[in-house]
C-alpha atoms as a PDB file:
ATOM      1  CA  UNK A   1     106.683 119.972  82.301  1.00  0.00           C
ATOM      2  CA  UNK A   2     105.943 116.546  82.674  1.00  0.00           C
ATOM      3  CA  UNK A   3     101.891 115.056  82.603  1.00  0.00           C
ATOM      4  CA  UNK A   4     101.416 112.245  85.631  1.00  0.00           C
ATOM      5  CA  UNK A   5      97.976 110.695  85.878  1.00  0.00           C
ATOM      6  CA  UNK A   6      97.428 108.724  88.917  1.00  0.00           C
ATOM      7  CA  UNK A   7      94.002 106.200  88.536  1.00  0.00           C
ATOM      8  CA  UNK A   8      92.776 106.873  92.277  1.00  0.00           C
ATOM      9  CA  UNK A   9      90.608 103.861  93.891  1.00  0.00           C
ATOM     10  CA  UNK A  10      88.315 106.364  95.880  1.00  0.00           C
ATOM     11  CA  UNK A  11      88.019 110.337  96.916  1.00  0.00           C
ATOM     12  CA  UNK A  12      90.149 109.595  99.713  1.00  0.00           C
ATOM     13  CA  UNK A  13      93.127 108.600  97.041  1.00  0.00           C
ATOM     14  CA  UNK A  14      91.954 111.447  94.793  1.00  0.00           C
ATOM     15  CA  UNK A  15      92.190 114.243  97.791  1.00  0.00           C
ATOM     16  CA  UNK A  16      95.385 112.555  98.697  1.00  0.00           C
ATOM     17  CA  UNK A  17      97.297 113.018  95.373  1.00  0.00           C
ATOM     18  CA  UNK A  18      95.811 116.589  94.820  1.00  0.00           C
ATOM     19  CA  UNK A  19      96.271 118.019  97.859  1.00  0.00           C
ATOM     20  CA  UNK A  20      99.444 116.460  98.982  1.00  0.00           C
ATOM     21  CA  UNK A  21     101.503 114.691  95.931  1.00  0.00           C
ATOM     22  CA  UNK A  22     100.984 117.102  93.717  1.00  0.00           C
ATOM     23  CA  UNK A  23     102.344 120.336  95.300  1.00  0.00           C
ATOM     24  CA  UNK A  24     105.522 118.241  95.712  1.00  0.00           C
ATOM     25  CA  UNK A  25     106.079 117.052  92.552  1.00  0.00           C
ATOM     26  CA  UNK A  26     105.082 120.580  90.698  1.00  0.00           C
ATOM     27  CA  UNK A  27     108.207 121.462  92.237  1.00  0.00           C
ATOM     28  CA  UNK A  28     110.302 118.727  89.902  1.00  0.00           C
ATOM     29  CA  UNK A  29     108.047 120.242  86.937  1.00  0.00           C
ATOM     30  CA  UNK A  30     105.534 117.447  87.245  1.00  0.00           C
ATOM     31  CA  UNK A  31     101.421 118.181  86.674  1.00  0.00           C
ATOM     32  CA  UNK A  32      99.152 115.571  88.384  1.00  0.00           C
ATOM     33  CA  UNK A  33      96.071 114.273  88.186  1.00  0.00           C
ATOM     34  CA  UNK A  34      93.883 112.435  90.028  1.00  0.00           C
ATOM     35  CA  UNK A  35      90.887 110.741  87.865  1.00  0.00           C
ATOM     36  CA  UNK A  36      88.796 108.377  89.581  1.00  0.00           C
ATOM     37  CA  UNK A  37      88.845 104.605  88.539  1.00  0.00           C
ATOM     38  CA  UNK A  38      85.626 104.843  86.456  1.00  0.00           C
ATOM     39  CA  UNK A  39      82.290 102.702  87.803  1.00  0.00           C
ATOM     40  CA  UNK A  40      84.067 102.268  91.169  1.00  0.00           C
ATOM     41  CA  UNK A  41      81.622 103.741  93.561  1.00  0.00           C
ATOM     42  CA  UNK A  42      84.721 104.222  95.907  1.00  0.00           C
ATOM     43  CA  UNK A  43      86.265 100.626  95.721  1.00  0.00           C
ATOM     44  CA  UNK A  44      88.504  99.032  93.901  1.00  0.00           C
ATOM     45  CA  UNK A  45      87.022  96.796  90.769  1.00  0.00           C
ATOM     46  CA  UNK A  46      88.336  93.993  88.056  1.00  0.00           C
ATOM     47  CA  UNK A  47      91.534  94.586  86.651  1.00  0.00           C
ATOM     48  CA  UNK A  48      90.390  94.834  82.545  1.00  0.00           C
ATOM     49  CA  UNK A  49      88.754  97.938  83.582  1.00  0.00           C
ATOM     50  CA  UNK A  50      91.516  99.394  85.167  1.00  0.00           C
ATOM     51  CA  UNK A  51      93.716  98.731  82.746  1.00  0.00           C
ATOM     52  CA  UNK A  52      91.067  99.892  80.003  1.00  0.00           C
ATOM     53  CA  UNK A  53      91.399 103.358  81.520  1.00  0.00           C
ATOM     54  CA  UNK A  54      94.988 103.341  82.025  1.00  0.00           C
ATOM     55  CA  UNK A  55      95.873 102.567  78.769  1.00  0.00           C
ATOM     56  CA  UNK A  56      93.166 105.104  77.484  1.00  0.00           C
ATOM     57  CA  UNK A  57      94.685 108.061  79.100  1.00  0.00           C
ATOM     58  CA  UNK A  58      98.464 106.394  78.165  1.00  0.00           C
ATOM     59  CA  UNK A  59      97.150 106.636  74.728  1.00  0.00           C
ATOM     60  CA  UNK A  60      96.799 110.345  75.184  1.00  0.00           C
ATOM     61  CA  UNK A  61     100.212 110.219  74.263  1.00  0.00           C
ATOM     62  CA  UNK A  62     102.431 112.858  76.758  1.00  0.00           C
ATOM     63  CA  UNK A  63     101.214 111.496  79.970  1.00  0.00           C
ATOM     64  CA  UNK A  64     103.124 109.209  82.384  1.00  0.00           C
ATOM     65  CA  UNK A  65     100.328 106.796  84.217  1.00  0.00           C
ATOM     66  CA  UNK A  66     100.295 105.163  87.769  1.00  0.00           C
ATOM     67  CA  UNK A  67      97.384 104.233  89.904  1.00  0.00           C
ATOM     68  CA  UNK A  68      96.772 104.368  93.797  1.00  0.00           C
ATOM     69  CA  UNK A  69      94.514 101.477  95.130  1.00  0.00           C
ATOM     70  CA  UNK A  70      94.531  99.597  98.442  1.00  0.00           C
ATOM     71  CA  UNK A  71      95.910  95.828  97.805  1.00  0.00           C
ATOM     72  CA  UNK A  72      93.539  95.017 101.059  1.00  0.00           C
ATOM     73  CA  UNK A  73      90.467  95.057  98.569  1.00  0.00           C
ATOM     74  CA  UNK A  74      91.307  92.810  95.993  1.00  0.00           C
ATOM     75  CA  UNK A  75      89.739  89.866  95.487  1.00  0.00           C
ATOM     76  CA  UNK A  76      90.691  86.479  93.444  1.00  0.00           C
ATOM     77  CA  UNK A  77      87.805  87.154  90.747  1.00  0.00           C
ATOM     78  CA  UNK A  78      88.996  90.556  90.017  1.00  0.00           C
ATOM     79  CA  UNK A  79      91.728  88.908  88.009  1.00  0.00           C
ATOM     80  CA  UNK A  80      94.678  90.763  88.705  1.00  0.00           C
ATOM     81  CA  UNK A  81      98.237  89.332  86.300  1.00  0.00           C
ATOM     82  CA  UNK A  82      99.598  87.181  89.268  1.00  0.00           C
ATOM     83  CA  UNK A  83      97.213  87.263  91.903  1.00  0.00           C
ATOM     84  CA  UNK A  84      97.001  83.872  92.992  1.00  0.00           C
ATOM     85  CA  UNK A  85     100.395  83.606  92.128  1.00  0.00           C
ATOM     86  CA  UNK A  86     101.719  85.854  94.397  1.00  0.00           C
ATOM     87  CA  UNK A  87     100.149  83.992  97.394  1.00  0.00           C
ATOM     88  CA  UNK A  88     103.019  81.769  97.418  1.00  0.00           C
ATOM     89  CA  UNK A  89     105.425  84.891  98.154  1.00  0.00           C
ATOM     90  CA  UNK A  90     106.055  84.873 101.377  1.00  0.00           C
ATOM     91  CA  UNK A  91     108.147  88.448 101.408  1.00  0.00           C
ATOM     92  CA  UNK A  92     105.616  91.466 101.245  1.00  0.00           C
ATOM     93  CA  UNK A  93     108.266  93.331  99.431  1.00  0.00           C
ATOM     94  CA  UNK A  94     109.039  90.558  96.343  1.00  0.00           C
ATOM     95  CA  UNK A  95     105.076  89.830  96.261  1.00  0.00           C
ATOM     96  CA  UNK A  96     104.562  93.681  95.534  1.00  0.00           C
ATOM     97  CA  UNK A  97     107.492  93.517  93.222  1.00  0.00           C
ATOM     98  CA  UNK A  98     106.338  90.139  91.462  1.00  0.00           C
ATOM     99  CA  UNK A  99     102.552  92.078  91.223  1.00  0.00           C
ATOM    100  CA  UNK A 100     103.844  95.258  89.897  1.00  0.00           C
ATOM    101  CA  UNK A 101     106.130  93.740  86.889  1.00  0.00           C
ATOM    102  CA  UNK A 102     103.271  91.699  86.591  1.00  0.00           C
ATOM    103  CA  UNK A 103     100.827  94.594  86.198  1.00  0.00           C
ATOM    104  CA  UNK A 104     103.213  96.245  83.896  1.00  0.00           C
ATOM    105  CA  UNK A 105     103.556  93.255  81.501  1.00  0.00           C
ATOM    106  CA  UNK A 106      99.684  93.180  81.065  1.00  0.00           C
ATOM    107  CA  UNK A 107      99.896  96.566  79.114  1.00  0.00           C
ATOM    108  CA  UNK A 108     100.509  97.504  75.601  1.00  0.00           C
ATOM    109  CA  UNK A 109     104.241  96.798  74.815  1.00  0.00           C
ATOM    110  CA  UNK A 110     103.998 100.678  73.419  1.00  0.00           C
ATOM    111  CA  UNK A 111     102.491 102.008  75.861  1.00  0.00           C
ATOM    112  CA  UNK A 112     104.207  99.854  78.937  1.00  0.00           C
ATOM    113  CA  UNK A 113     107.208 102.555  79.547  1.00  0.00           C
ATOM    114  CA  UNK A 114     105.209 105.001  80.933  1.00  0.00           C
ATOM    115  CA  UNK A 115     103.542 103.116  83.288  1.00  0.00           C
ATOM    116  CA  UNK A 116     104.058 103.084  86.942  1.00  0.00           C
ATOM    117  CA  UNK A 117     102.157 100.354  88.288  1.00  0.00           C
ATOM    118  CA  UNK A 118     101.919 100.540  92.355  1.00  0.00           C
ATOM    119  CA  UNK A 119      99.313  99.206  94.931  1.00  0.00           C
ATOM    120  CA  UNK A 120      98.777 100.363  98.517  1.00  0.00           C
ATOM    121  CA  UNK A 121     100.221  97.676 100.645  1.00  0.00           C
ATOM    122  CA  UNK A 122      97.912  96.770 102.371  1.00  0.00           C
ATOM    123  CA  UNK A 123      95.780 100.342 102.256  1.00  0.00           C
ATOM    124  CA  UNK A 124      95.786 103.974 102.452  1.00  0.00           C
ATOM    125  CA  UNK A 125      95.285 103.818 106.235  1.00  0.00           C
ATOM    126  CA  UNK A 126      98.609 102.035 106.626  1.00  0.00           C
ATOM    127  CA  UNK A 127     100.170 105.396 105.598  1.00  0.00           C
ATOM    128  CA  UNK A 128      98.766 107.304 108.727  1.00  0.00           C
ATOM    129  CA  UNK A 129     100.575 104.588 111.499  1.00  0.00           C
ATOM    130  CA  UNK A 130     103.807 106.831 109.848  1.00  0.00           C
ATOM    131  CA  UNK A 131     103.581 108.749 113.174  1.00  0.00           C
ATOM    132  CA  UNK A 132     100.760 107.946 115.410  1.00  0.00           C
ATOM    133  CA  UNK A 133     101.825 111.356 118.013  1.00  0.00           C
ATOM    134  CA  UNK A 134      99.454 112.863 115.139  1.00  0.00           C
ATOM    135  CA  UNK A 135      96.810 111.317 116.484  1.00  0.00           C
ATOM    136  CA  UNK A 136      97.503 112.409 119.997  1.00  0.00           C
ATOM    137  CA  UNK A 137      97.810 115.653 118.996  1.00  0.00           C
ATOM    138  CA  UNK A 138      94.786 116.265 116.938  1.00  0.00           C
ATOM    139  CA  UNK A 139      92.580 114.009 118.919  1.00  0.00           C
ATOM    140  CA  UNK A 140      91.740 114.796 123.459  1.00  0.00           C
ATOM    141  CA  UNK A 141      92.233 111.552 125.182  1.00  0.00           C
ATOM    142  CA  UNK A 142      88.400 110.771 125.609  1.00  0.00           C
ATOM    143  CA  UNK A 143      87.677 110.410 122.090  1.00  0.00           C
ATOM    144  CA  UNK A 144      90.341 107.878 121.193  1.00  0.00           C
ATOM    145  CA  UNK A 145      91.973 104.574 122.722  1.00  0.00           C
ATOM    146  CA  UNK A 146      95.509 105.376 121.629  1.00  0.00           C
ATOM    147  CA  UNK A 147      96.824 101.965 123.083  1.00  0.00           C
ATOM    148  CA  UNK A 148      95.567 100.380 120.038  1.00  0.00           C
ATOM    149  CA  UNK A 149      97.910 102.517 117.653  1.00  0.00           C
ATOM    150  CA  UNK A 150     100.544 101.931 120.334  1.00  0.00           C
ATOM    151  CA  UNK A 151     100.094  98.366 119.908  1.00  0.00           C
ATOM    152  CA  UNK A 152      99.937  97.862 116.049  1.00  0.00           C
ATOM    153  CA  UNK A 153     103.407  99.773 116.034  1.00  0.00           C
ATOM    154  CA  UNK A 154     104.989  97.894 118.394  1.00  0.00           C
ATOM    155  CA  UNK A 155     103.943  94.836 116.586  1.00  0.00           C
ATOM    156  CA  UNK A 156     105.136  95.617 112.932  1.00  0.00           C
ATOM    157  CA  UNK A 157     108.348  96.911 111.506  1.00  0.00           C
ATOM    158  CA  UNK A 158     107.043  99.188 109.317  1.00  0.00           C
ATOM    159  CA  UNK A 159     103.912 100.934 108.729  1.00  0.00           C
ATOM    160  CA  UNK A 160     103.016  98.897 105.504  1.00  0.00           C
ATOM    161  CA  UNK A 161     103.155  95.494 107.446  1.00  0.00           C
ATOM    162  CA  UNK A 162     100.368  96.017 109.537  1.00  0.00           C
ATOM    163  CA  UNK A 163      97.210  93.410 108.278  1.00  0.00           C
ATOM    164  CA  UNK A 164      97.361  90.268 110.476  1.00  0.00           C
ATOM    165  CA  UNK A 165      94.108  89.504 109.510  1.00  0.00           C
ATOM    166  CA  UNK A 166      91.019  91.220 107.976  1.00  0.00           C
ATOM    167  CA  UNK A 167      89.701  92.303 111.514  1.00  0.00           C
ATOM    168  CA  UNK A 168      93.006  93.925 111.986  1.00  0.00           C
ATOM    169  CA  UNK A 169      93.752  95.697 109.162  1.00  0.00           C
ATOM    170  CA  UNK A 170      94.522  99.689 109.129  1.00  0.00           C
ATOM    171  CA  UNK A 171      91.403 101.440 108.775  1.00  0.00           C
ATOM    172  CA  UNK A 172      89.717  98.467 110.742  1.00  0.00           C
ATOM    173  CA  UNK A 173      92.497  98.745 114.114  1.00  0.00           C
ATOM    174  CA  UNK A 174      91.477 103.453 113.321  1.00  0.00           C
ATOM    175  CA  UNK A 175      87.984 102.766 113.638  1.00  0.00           C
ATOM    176  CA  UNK A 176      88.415 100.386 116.901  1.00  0.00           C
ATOM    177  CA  UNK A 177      90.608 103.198 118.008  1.00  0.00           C
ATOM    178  CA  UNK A 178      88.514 106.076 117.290  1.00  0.00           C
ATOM    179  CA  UNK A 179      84.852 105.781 117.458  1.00  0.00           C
ATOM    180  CA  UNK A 180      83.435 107.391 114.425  1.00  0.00           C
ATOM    181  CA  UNK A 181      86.945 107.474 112.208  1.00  0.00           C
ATOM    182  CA  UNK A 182      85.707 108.453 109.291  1.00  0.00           C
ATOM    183  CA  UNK A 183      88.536 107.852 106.276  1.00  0.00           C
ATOM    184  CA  UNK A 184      87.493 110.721 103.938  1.00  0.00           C
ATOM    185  CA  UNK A 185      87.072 113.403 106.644  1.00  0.00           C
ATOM    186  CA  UNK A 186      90.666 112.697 108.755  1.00  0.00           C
ATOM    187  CA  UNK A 187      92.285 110.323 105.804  1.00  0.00           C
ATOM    188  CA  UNK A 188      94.139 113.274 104.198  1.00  0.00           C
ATOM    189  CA  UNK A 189      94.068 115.635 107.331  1.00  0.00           C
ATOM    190  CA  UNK A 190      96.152 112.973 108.618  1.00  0.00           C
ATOM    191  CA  UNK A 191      98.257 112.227 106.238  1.00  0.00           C
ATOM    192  CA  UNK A 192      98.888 116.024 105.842  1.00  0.00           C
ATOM    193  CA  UNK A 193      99.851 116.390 109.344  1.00  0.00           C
ATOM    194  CA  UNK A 194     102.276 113.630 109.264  1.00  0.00           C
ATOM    195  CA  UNK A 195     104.036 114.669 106.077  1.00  0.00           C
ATOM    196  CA  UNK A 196     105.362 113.347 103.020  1.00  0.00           C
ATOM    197  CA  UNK A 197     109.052 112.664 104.585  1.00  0.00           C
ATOM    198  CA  UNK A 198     107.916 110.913 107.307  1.00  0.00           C
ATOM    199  CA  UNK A 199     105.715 108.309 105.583  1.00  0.00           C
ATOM    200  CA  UNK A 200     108.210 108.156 103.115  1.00  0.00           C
ATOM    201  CA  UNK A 201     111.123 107.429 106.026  1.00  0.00           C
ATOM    202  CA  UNK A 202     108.762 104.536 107.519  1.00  0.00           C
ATOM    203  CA  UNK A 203     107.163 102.959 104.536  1.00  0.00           C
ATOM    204  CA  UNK A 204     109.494 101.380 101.871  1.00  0.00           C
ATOM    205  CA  UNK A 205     107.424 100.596  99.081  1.00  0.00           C
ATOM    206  CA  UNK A 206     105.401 103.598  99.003  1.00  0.00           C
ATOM    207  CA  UNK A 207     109.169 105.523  98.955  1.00  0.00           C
ATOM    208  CA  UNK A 208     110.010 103.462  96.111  1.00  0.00           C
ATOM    209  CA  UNK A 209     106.780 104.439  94.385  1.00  0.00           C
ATOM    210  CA  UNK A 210     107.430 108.002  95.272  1.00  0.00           C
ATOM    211  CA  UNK A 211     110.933 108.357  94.035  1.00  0.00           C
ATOM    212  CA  UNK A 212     109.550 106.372  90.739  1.00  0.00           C
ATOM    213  CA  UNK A 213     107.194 109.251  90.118  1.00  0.00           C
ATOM    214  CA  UNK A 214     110.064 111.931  90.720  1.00  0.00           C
ATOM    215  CA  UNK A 215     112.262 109.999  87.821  1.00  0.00           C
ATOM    216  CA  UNK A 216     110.152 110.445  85.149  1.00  0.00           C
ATOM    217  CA  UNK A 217     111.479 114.056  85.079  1.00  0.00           C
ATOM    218  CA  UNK A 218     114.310 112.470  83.683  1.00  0.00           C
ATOM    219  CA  UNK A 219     112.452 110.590  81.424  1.00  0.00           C
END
């Protein structure tokens, strides 16, 4: 059986992983787990710690590493390899390509193969617009303006485009939608509800990442 440790930005990431990745990928013979990004209070922080921890636990030896933040949080003086960089990409999918080699060059030579670098694009929330009839059916009419779902979906291709600006980001257009939204307590009901083939059918990159945690089976 193969070891996958996946450096989680927050508890939402962490429930997320536990209670939905890792039933799936027990069935290809793959453990997970979820660790916290250490010192984050629940956000996402500088890059040299982050990759501190993930090439402490790759030095553990057996374990396969990847990491689940939301790209939506990072900021210029967290450093990231490529950051300002990748600004002049203009395609969301080569920018998260051209951030994830980047990532991946940034660690140990040795220790580089069994890394899986991957960021949210452009956060967890982005996931639950996979199918927004979830909402409708877990949610009466009064305690929810579904037009605003309606809306972001009819203005993005996919999912994982949806971030015109900061006031119209994910978890920003949920909590306009549903007074009270609270990401931890419906995040991973959500998500859950939806299921794994459906968010993988309308979000690309986080299919990509998905099927690059499946391969290391083959590893």
């Amino acid at each position: 059986m193969k070891r996958l440790i996946i450096v989680c930005e927050g508890p939402t990431e962490n429930e997320f992983c536990l209670e939905m990745l890792a039933p799936i990928l027990l069935k290809s013979d793959i453990y997970v787990e979820a660790p916290l990004i250490k010192k984050s209070n629940g956000g996402i922080v500088p890059w040299q710690a982050i990759k501190r921890q993930i090439e402490t636990h790759l030095h553990e030896g057996d374990a396969n590493v990847s990491m689940l933040v939301d790209y939506y949080g990072i900021k210029d003086s967290y450093n990231f390899p490529g950051w300002i960089e990748s600004k002049d990409i203009l395609s969301l999918t080569d920018r998260f390509q051209f951030l994830c080699d980047r990532m991946k060059a940034d660690i140990s030579p040795v220790l580089a193969p069994r890394f899986i670098p991957y960021m949210q694009i452009h956060e967890f929330e982005s996931l639950l617009f996979s199918d927004i009839n979830v909402f409708k059916d877990n949610f009466d009419k009064s305690e929810m303006n579904f037009s605003i779902l309606e809306d972001a979906n009819r203005e993005f291709s996919n999912p994982e485009e949806i971030n015109s600006r900061p006031s119209l980001a994910p978890s920003k257009r949920l909590t306009k939608a549903i007074p009270g939204y609270d990401k931890v307590l419906y995040g991973n009901y959500i998500a859950v509800e939806t299921g794994l083939s459906r968010i993988m059918e309308k979000c690309p990159l986080f299919r990509q990442w998905i099927t690059s945690l499946t391969s290391i089976q083959n590893s």
